[in-house]
PDB file of N, CA and C in Angstrom:
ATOM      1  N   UNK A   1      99.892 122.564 106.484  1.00  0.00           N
ATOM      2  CA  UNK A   1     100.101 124.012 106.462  1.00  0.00           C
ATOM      3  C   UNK A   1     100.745 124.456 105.145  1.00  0.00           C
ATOM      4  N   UNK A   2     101.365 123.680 104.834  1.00  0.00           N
ATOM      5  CA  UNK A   2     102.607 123.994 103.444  1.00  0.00           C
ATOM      6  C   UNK A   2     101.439 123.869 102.359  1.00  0.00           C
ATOM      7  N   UNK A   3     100.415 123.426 102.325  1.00  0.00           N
ATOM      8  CA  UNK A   3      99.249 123.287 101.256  1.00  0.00           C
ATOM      9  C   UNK A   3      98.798 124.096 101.077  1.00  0.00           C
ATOM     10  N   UNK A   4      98.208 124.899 102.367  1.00  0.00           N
ATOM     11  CA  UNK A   4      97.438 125.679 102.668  1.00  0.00           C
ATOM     12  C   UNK A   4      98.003 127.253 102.466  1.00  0.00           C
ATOM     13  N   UNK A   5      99.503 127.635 102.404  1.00  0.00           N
ATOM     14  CA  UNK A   5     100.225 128.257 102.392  1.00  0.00           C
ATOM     15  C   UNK A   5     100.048 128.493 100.361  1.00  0.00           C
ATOM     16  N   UNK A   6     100.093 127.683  99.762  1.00  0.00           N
ATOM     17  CA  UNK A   6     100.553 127.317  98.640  1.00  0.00           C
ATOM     18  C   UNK A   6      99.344 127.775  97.909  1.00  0.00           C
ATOM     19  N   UNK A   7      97.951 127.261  98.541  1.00  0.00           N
ATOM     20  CA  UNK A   7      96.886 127.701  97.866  1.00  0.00           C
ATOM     21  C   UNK A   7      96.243 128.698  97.740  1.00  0.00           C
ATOM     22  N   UNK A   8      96.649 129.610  99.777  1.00  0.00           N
ATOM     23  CA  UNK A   8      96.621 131.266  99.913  1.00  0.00           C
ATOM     24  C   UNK A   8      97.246 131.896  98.693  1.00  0.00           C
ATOM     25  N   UNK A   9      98.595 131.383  98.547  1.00  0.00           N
ATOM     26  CA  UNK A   9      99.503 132.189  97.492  1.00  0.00           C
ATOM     27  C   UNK A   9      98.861 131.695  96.032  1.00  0.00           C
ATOM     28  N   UNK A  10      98.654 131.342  95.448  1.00  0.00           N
ATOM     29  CA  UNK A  10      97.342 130.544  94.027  1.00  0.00           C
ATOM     30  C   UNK A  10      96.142 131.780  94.418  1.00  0.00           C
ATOM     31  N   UNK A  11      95.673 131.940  95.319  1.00  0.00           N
ATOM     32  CA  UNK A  11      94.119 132.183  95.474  1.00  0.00           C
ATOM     33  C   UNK A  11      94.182 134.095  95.371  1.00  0.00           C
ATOM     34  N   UNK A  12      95.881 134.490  95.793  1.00  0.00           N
ATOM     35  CA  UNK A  12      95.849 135.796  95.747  1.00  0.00           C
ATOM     36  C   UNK A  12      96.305 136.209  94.083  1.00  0.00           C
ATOM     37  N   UNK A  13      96.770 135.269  93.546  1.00  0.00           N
ATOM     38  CA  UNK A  13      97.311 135.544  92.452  1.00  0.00           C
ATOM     39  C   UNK A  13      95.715 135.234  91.222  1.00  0.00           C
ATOM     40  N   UNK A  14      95.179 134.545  91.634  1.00  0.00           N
ATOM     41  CA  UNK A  14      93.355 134.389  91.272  1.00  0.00           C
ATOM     42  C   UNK A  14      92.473 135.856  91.353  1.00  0.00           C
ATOM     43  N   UNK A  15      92.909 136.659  92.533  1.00  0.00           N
ATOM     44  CA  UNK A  15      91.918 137.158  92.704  1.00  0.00           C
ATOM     45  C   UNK A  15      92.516 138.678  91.489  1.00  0.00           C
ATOM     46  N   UNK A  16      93.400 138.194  91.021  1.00  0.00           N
ATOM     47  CA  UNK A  16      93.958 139.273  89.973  1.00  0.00           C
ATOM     48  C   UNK A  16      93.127 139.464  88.279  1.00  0.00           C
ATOM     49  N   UNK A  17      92.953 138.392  88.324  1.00  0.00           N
ATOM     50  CA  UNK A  17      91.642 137.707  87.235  1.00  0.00           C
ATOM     51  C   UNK A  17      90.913 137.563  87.256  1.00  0.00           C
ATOM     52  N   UNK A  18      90.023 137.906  88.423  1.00  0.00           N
ATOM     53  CA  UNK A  18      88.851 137.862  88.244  1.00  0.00           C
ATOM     54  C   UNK A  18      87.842 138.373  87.331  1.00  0.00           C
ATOM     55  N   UNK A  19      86.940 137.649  86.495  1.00  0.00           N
ATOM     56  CA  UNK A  19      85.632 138.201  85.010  1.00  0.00           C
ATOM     57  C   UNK A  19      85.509 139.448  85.670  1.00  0.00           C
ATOM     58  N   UNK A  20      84.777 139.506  87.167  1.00  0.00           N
ATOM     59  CA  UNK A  20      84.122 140.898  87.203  1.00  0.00           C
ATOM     60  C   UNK A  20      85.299 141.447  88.589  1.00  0.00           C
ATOM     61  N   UNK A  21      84.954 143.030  88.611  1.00  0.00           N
ATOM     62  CA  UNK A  21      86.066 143.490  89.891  1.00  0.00           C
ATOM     63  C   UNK A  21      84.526 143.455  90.715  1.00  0.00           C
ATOM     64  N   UNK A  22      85.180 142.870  91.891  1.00  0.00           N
ATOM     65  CA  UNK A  22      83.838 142.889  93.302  1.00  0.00           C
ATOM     66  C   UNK A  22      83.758 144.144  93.502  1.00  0.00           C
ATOM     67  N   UNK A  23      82.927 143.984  94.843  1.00  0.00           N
ATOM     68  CA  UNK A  23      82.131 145.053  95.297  1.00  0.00           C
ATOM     69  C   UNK A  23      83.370 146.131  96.276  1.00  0.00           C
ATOM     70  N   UNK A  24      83.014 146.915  96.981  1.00  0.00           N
ATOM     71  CA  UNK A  24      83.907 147.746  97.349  1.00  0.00           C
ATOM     72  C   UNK A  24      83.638 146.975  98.916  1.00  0.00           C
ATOM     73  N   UNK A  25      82.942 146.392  99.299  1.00  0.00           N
ATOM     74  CA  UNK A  25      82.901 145.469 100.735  1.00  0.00           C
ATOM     75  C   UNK A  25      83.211 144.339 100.703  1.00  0.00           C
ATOM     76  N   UNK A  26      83.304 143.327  99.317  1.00  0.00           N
ATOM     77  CA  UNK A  26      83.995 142.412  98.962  1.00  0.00           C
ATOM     78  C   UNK A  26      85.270 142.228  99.293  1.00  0.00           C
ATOM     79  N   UNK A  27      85.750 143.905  98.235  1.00  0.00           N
ATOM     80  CA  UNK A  27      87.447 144.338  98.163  1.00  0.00           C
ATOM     81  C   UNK A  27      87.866 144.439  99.306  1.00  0.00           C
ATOM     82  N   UNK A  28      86.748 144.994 100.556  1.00  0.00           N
ATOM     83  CA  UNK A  28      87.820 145.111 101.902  1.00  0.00           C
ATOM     84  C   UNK A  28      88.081 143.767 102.538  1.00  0.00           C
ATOM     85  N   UNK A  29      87.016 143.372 102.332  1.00  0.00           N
ATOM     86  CA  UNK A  29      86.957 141.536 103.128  1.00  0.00           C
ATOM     87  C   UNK A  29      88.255 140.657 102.311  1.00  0.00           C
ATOM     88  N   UNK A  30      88.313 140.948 101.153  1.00  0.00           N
ATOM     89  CA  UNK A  30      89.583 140.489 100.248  1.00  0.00           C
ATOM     90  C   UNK A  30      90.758 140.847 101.104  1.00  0.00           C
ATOM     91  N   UNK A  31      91.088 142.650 101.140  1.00  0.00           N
ATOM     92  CA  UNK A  31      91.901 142.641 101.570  1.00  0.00           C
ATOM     93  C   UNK A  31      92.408 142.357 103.328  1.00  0.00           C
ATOM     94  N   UNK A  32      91.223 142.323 103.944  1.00  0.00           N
ATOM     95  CA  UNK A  32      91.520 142.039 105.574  1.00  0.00           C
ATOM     96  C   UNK A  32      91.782 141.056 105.770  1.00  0.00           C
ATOM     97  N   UNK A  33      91.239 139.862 105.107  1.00  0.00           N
ATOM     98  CA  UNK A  33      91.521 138.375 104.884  1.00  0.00           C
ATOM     99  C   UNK A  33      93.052 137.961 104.865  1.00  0.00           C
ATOM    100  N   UNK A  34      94.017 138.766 103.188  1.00  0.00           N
ATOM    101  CA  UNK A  34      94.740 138.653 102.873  1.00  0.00           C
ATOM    102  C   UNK A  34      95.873 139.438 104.269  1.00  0.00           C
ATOM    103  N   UNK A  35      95.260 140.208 104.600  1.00  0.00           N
ATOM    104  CA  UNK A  35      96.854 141.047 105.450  1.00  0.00           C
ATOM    105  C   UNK A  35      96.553 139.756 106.962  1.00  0.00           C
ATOM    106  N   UNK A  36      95.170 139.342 107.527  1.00  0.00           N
ATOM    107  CA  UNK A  36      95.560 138.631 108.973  1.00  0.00           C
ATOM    108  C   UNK A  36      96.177 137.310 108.314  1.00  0.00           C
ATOM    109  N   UNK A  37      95.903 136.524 107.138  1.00  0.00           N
ATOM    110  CA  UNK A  37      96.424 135.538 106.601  1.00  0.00           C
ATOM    111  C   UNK A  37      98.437 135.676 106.448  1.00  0.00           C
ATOM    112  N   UNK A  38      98.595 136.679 105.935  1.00  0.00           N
ATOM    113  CA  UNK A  38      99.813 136.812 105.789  1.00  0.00           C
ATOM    114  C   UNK A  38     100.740 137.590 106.875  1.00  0.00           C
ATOM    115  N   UNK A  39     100.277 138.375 107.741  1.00  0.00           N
ATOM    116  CA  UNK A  39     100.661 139.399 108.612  1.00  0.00           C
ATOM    117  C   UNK A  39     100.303 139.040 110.187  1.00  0.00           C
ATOM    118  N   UNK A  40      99.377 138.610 110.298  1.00  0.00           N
ATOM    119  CA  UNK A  40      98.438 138.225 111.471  1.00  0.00           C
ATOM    120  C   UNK A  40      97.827 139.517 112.088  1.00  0.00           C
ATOM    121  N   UNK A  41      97.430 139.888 113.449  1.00  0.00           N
ATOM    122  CA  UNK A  41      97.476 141.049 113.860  1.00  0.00           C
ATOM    123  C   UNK A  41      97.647 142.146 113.341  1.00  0.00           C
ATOM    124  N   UNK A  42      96.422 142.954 113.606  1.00  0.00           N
ATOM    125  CA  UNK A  42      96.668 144.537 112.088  1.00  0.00           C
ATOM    126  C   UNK A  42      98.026 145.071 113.363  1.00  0.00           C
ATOM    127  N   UNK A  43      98.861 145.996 112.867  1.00  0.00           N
ATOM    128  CA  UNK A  43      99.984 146.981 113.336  1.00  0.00           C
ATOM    129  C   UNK A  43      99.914 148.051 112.509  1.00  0.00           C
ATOM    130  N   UNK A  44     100.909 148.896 113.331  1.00  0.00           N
ATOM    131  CA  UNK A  44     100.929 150.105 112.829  1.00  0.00           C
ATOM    132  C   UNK A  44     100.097 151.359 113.037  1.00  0.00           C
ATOM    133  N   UNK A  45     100.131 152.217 112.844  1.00  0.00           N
ATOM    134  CA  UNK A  45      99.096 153.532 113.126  1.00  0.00           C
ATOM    135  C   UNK A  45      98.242 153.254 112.220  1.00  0.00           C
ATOM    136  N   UNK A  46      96.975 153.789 112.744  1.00  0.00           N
ATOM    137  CA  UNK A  46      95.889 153.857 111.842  1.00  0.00           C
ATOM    138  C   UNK A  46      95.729 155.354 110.996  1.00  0.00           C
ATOM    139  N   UNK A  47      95.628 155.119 109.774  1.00  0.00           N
ATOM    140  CA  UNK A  47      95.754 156.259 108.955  1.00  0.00           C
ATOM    141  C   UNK A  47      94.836 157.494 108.909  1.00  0.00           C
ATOM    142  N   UNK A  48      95.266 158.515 108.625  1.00  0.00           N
ATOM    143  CA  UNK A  48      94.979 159.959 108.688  1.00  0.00           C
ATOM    144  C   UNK A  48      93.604 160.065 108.598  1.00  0.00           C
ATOM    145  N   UNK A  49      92.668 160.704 109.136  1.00  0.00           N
ATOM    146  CA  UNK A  49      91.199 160.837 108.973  1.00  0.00           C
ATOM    147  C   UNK A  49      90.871 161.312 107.621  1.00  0.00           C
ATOM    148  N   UNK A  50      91.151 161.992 106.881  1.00  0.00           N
ATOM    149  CA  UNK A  50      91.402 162.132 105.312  1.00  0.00           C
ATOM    150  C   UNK A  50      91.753 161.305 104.411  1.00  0.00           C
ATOM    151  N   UNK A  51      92.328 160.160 104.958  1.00  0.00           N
ATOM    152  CA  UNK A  51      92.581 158.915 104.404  1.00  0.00           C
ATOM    153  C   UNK A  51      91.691 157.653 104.286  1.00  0.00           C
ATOM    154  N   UNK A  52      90.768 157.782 103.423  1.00  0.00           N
ATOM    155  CA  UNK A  52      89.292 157.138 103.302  1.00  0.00           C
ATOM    156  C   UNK A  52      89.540 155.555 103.490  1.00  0.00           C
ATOM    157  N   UNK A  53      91.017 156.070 102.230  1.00  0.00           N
ATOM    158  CA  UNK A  53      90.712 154.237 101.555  1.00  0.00           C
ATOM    159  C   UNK A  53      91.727 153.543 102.931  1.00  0.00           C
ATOM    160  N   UNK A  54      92.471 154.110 103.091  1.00  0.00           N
ATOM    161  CA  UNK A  54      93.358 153.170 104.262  1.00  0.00           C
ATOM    162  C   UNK A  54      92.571 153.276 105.406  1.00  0.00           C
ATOM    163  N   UNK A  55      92.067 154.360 105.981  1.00  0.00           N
ATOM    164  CA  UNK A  55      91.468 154.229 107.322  1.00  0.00           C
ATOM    165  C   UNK A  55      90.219 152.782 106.962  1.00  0.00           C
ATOM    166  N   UNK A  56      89.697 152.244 105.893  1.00  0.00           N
ATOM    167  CA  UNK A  56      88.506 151.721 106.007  1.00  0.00           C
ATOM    168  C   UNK A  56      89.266 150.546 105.425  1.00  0.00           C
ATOM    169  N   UNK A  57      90.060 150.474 104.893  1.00  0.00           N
ATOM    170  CA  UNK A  57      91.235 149.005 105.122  1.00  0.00           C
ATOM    171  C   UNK A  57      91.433 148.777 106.643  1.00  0.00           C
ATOM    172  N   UNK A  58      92.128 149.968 106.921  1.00  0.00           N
ATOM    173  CA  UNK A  58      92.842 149.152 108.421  1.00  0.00           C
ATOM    174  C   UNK A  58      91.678 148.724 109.679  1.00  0.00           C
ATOM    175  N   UNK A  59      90.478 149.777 109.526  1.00  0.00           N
ATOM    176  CA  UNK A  59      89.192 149.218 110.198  1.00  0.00           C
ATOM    177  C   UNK A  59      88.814 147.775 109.728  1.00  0.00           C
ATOM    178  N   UNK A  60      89.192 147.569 108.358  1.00  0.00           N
ATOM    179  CA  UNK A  60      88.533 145.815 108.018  1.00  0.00           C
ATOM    180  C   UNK A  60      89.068 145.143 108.944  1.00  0.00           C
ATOM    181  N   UNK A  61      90.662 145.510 108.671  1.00  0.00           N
ATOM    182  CA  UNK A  61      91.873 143.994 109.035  1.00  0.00           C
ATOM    183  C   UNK A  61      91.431 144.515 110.648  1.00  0.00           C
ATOM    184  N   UNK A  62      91.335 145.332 110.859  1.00  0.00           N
ATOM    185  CA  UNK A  62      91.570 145.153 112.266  1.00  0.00           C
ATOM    186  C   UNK A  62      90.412 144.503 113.149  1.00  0.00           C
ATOM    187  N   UNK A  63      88.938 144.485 112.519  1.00  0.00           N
ATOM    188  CA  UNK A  63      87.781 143.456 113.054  1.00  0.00           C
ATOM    189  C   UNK A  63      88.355 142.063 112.964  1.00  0.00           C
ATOM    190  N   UNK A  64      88.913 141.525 112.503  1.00  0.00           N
ATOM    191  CA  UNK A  64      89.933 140.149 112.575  1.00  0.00           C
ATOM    192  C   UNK A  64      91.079 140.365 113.514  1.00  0.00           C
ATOM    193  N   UNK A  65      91.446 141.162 114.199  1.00  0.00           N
ATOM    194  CA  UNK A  65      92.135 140.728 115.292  1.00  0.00           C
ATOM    195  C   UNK A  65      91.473 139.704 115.973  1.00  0.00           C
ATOM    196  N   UNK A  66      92.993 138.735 116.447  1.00  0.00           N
ATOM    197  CA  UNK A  66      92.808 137.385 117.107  1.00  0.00           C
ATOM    198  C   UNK A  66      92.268 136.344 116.163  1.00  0.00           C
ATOM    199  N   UNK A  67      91.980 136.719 115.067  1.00  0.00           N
ATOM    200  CA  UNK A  67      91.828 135.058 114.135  1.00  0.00           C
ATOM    201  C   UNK A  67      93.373 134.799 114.057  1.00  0.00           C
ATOM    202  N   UNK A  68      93.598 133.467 113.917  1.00  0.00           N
ATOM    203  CA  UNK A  68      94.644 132.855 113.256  1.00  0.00           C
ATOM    204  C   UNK A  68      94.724 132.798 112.324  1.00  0.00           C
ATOM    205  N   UNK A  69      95.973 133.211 111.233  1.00  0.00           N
ATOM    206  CA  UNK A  69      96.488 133.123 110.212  1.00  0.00           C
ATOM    207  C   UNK A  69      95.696 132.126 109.053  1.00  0.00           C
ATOM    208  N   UNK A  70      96.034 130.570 109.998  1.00  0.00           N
ATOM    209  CA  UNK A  70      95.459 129.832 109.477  1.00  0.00           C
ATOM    210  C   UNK A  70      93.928 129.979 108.779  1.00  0.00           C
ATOM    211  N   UNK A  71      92.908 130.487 109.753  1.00  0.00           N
ATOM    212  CA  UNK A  71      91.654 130.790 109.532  1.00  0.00           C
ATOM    213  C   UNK A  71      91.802 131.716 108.645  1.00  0.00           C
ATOM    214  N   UNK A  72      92.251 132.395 108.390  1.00  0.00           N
ATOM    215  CA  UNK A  72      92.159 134.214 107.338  1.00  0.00           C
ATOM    216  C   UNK A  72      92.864 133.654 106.476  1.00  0.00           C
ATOM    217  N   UNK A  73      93.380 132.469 106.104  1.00  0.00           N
ATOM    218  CA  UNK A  73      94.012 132.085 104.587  1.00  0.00           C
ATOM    219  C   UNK A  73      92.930 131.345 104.400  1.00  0.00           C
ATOM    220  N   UNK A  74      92.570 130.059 105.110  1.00  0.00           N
ATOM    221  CA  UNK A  74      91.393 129.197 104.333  1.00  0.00           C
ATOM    222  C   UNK A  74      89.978 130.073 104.337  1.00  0.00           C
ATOM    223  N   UNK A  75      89.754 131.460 104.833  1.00  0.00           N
ATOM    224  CA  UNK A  75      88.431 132.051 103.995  1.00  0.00           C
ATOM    225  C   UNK A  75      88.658 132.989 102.970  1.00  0.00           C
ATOM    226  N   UNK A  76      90.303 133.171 103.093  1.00  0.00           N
ATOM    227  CA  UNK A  76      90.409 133.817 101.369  1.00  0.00           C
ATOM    228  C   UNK A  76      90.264 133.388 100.351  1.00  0.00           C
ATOM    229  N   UNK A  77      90.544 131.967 100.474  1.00  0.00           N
ATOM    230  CA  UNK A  77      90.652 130.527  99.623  1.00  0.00           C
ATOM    231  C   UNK A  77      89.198 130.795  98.970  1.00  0.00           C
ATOM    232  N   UNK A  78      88.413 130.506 100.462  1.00  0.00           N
ATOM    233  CA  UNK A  78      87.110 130.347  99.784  1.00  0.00           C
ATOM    234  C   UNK A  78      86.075 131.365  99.380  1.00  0.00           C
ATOM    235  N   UNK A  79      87.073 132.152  99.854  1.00  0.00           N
ATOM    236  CA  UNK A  79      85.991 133.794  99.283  1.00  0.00           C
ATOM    237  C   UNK A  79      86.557 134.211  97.652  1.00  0.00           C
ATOM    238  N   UNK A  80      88.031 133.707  97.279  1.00  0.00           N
ATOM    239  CA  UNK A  80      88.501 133.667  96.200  1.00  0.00           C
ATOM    240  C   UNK A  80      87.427 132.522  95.078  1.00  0.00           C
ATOM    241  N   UNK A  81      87.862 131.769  95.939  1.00  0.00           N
ATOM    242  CA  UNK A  81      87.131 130.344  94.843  1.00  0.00           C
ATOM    243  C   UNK A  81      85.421 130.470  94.653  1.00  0.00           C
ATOM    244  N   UNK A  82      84.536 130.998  95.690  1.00  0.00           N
ATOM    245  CA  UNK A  82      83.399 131.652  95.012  1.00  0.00           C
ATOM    246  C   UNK A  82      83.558 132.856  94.305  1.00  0.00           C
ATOM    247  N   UNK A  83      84.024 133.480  94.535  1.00  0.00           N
ATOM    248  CA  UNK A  83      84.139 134.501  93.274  1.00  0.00           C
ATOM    249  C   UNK A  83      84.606 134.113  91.804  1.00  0.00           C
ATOM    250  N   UNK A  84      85.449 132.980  91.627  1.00  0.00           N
ATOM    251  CA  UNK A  84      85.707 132.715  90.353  1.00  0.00           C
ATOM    252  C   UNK A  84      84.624 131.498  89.900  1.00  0.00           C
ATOM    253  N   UNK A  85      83.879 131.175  90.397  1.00  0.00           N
ATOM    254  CA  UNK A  85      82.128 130.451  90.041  1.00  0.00           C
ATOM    255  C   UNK A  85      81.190 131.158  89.653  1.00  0.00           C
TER     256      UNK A  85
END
C-alpha cells in the first residue's frame, strides 16, 4: 500500500507535465480518479446548476462511488503513465 500510495502521489505530480493538456473527458476521469483515490466516496453538496465545471466534476467522482481507494489510485497510475507515452 505504502508503494502504491507513493506512486499515486509521483503520478499526480506527472500529470502536471504533461507534452500535451488532455481532453476535457480525460481531465474529468483524471480528476474523479484522483478525489475516490485520495478521498474515497464523493461528499458534500452537489454544486449549483450554473456551476458547469463542478457540477460535471462531482457527476465524474460520483460514478465511482463504491470503488476502493486502492482501485482509483492504481488507474490514475495508469491513466497517468499512458498519457506520458
Amino acid at each position: 500500500m505504502a508503494d502504491l500510495k507513493a506512486q499515486f502521489e509521483q503520478a499526480a505530480k506527472d500529470v502536471m507535465s504533461l507534452a500535451e493538456r488532455p481532453d476535457n473527458d480525460t481531465l474529468l476521469k483524471l480528476y474523479a480518479l484522483y478525489k475516490q483515490g485520495a478521498e474515497g466516496d464523493v461528499s458534500g453538496p452537489k454544486p449549483g446548476f450554473f456551476d458547469f465545471v463542478g457540477s460535471a466534476k462531482y457527476e465524474a467522482w460520483e460514478k465511482l462511488k463504491g470503488m476502493s481507494p486502492e482501485d482509483a489510485m492504481k488507474k490514475y497510475v495508469d491513466l497517468v503513465n499512458k498519457l506520458k507515452s
